[in-house]
Protein backbone atom coordinates (compact mmCIF):
# COMPACT_ATOMS: atom_id res chain seq x y z
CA UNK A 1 137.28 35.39 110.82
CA UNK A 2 135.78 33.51 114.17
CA UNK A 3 133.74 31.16 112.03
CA UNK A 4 136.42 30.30 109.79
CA UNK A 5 138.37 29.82 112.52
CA UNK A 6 136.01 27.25 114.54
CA UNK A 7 135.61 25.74 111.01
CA UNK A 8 139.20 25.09 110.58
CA UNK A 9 140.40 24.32 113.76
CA UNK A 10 137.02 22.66 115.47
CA UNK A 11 139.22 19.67 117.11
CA UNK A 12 141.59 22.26 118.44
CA UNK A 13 139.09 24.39 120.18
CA UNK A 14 137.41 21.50 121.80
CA UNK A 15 140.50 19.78 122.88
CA UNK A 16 141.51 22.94 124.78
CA UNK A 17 137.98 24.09 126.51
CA UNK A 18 138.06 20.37 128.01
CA UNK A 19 141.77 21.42 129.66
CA UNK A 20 139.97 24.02 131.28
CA UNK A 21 136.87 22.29 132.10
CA UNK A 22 138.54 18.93 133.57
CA UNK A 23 140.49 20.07 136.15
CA UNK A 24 137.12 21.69 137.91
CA UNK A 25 134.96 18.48 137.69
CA UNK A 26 137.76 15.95 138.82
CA UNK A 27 139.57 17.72 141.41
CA UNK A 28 136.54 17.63 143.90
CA UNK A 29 135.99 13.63 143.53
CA UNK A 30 139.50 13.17 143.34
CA UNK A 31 140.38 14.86 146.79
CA UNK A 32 137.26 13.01 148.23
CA UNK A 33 138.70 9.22 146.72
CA UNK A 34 141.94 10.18 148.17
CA UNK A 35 140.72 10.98 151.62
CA UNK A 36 138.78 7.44 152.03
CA UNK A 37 142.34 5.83 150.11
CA UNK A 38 144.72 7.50 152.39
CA UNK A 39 146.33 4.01 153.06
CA UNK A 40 147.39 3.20 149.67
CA UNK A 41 149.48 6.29 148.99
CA UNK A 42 151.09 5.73 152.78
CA UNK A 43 153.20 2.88 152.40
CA UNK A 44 154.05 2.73 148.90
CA UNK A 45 157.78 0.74 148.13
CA UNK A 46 160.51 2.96 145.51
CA UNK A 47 158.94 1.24 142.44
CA UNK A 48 155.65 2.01 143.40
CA UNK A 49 156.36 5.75 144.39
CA UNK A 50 157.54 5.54 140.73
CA UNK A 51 154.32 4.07 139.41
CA UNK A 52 152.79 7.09 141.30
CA UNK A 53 155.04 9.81 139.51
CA UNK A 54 154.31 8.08 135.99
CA UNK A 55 150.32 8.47 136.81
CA UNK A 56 150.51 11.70 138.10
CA UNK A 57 152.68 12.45 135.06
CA UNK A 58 149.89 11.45 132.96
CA UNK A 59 146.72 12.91 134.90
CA UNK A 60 148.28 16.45 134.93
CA UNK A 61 149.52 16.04 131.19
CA UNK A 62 145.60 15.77 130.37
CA UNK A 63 144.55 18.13 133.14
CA UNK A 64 142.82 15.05 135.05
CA UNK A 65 144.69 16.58 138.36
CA UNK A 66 145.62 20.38 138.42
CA UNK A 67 149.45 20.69 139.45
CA UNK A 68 148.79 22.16 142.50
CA UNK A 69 146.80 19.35 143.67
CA UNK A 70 149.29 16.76 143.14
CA UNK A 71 152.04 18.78 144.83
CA UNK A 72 149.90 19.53 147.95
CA UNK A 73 149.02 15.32 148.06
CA UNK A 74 152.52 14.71 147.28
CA UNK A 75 153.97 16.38 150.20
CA UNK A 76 151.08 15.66 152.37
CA UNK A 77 152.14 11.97 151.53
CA UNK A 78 155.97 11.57 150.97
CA UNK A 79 157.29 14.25 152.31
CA UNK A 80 160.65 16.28 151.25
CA UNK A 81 162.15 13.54 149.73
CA UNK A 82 159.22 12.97 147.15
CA UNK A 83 159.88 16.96 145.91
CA UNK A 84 162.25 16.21 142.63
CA UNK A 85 159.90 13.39 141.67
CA UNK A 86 157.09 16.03 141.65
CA UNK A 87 159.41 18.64 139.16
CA UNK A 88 160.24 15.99 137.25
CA UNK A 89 156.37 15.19 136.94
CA UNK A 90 155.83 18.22 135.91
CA UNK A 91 158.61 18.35 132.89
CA UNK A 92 156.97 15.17 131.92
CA UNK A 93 153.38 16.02 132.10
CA UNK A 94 154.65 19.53 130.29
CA UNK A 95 156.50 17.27 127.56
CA UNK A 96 153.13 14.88 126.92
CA UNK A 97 151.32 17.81 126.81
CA UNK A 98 153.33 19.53 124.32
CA UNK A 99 153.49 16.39 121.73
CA UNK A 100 149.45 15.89 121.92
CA UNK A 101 148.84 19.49 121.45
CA UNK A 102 150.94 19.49 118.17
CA UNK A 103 149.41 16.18 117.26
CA UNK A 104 145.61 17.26 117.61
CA UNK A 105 146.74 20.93 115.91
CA UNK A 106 148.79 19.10 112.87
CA UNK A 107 149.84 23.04 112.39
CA UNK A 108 146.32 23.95 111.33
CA UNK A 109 146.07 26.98 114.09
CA UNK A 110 149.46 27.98 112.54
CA UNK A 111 148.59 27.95 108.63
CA UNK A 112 144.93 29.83 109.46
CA UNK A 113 146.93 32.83 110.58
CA UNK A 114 149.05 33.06 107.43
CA UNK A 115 145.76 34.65 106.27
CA UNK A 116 145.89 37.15 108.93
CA UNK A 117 149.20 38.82 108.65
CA UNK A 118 148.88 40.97 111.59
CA UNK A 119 147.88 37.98 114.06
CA UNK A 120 150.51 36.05 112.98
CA UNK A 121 153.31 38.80 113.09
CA UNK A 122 152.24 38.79 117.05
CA UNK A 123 152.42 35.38 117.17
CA UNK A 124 156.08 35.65 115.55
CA UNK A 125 157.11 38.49 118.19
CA UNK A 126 156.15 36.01 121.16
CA UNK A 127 157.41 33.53 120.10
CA UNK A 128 161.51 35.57 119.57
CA UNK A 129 160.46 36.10 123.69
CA UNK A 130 159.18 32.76 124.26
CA UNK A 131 161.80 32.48 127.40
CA UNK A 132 160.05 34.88 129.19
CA UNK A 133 156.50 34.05 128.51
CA UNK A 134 156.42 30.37 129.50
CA UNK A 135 158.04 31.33 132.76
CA UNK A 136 155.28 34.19 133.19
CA UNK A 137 152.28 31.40 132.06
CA UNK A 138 154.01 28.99 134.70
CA UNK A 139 154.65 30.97 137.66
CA UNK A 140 151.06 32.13 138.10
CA UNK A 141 149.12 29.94 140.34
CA UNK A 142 145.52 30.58 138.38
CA UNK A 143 146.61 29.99 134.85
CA UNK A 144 145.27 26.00 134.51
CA UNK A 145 148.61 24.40 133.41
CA UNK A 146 147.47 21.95 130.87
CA UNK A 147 145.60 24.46 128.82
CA UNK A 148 148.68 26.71 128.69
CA UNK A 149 150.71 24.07 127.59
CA UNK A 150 148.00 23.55 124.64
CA UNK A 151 148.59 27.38 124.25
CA UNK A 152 152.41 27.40 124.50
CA UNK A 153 152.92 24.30 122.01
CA UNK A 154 150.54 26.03 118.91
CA UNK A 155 152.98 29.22 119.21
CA UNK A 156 155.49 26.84 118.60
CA UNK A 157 158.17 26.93 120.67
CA UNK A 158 161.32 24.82 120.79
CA UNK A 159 160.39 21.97 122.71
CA UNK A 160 163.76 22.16 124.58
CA UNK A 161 163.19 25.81 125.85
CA UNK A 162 159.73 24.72 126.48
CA UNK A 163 160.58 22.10 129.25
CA UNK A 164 163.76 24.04 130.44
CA UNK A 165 161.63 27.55 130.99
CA UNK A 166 158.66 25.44 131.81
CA UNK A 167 160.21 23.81 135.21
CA UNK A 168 162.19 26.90 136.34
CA UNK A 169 158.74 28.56 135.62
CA UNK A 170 156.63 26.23 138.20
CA UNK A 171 159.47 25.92 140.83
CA UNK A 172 158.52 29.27 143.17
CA UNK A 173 154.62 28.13 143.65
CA UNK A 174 155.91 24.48 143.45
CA UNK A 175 157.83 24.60 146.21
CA UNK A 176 155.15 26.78 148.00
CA UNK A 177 152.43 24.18 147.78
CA UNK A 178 154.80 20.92 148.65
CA UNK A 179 155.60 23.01 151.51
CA UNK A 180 152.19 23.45 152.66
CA UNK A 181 151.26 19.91 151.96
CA UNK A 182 153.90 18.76 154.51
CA UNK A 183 152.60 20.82 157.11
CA UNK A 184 148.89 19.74 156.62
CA UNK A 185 147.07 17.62 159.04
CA UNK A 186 143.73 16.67 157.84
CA UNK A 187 143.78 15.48 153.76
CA UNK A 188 140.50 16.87 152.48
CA UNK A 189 140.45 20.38 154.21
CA UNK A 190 143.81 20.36 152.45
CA UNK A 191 142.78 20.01 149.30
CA UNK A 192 139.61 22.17 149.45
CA UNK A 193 141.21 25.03 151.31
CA UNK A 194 144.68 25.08 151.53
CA UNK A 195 145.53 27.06 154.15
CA UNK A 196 148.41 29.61 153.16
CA UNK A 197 148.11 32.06 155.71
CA UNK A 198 148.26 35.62 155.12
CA UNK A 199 152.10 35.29 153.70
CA UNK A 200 151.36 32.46 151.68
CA UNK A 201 148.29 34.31 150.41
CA UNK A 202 150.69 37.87 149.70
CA UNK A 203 153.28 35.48 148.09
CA UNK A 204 150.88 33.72 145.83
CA UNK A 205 149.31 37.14 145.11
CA UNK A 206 152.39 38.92 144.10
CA UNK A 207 153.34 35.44 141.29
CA UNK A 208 149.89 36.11 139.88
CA UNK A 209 150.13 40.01 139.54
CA UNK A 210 154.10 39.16 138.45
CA UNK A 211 152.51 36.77 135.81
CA UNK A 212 149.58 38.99 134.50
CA UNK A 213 151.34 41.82 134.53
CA UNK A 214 154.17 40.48 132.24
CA UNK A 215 152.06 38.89 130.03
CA UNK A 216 149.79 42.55 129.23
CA UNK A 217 153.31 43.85 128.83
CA UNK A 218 154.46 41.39 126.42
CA UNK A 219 151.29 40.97 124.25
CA UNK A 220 151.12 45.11 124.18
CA UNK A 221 154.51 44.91 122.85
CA UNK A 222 154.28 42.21 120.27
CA UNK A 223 151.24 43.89 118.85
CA UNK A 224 152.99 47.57 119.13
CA UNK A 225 155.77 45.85 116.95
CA UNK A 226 153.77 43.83 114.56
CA UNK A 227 151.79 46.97 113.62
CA UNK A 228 155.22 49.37 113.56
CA UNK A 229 156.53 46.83 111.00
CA UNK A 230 153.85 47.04 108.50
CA UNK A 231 152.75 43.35 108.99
């Protein structure tokens, strides 16, 4: 099954180890660039803010900046006022994602299971709760978000629920993170460290157990019930 699989879906695989591998390498020289740039992201005019939400629409889209990186800059930067921009990002970057994952996949991922009926009966049974597990994927702050939208668009769900539950999903640590980036004073420890303190740290705990948690529950179940039907 495994080498069938890598057979079949090679460009696939590849596509989504580098979403999990990017974010790690560019996220180091991207906070150190930023910290010798400071100026240019100070005094930007409304179209340029714009040309920033477009970019950083596009970097988190191919997991060039992780999501909580750009709202931590953001509201280091801009402030309260720059906070829809950054949610809108995100439903963008969520959107782009979505489109290249189904045009690198063509469906492939999605006819190799028709040979496994049991897989794809769980794949069926998550995607009937779809709602609930792209808000579960998005909430937590440790699941990379450009390699769960890879993950999220070969289960194939609606791309209208996708954005919806995908935004209401990141708002909680969202706002968290914008609000720590407008208390920040020094750029780089920022972005290194941010420093939550022990509430923040509780808070972002309890999202992550909230989001593991309800994912073991719903995979258990979608397996339970794709084995109780026979499949």
């Amino acid at each position: 099954m495994w080498k069938k699989l890598l057979k079949q879906n090679t460009g696939t695989l590849l596509y989504s180890l580098l979403l999990v591998v990017i974010p790690v390498l560019a996220s180091s020289g991207l906070a150190l660039w930023l910290y010798h740039n400071q100026d240019l992201l100070q005094s930007l005019s409304p179209g340029q803010q714009l040309l920033y939400f477009l970019a950083v629409s596009l970097t988190m889209a191919f997991a060039i900046t992780p999501t909580t990186f750009v709202a931590l800059a953001t509201g280091f930067f801009f402030g309260w006022s720059a906070f829809p921009g950054v949610v809108i990002s995100y439903g963008a970057a969520a959107l782009i994602g979505y489109g290249m994952a189904r045009l690198i996949d063509h469906g492939k991922l999605t006819t190799f299971l028709h040979q496994f009926p049991k897989a794809e009966g769980v794949m069926n049974e998550l995607r009937e709760h779809s709602w609930s597990l792209i808000i579960l994927t998005r909430i937590s702050p440790v699941l990379p978000f450009a390699f769960m939208t890879f993950v999220l668009s070969l289960v194939q769900v609606p791309r209208g629920r996708f954005l919806l539950a995908s935004m209401a999903g990141m708002l909680p640590r969202t706002l968290f993170f914008f609000w720590v980036g407008t208390q920040a004073q020094d750029l780089l420890a920022l972005l290194k460290d941010p420093n939550a303190g022990t509430s923040g740290k509780l808070l972002l705990g309890v999202l992550v157990v909230i989001s593991l948690g309800g994912l073991y529950f719903l995979l258990n179940r979608a397996i339970k019930k794709a084995l109780a039907r026979g499949i």
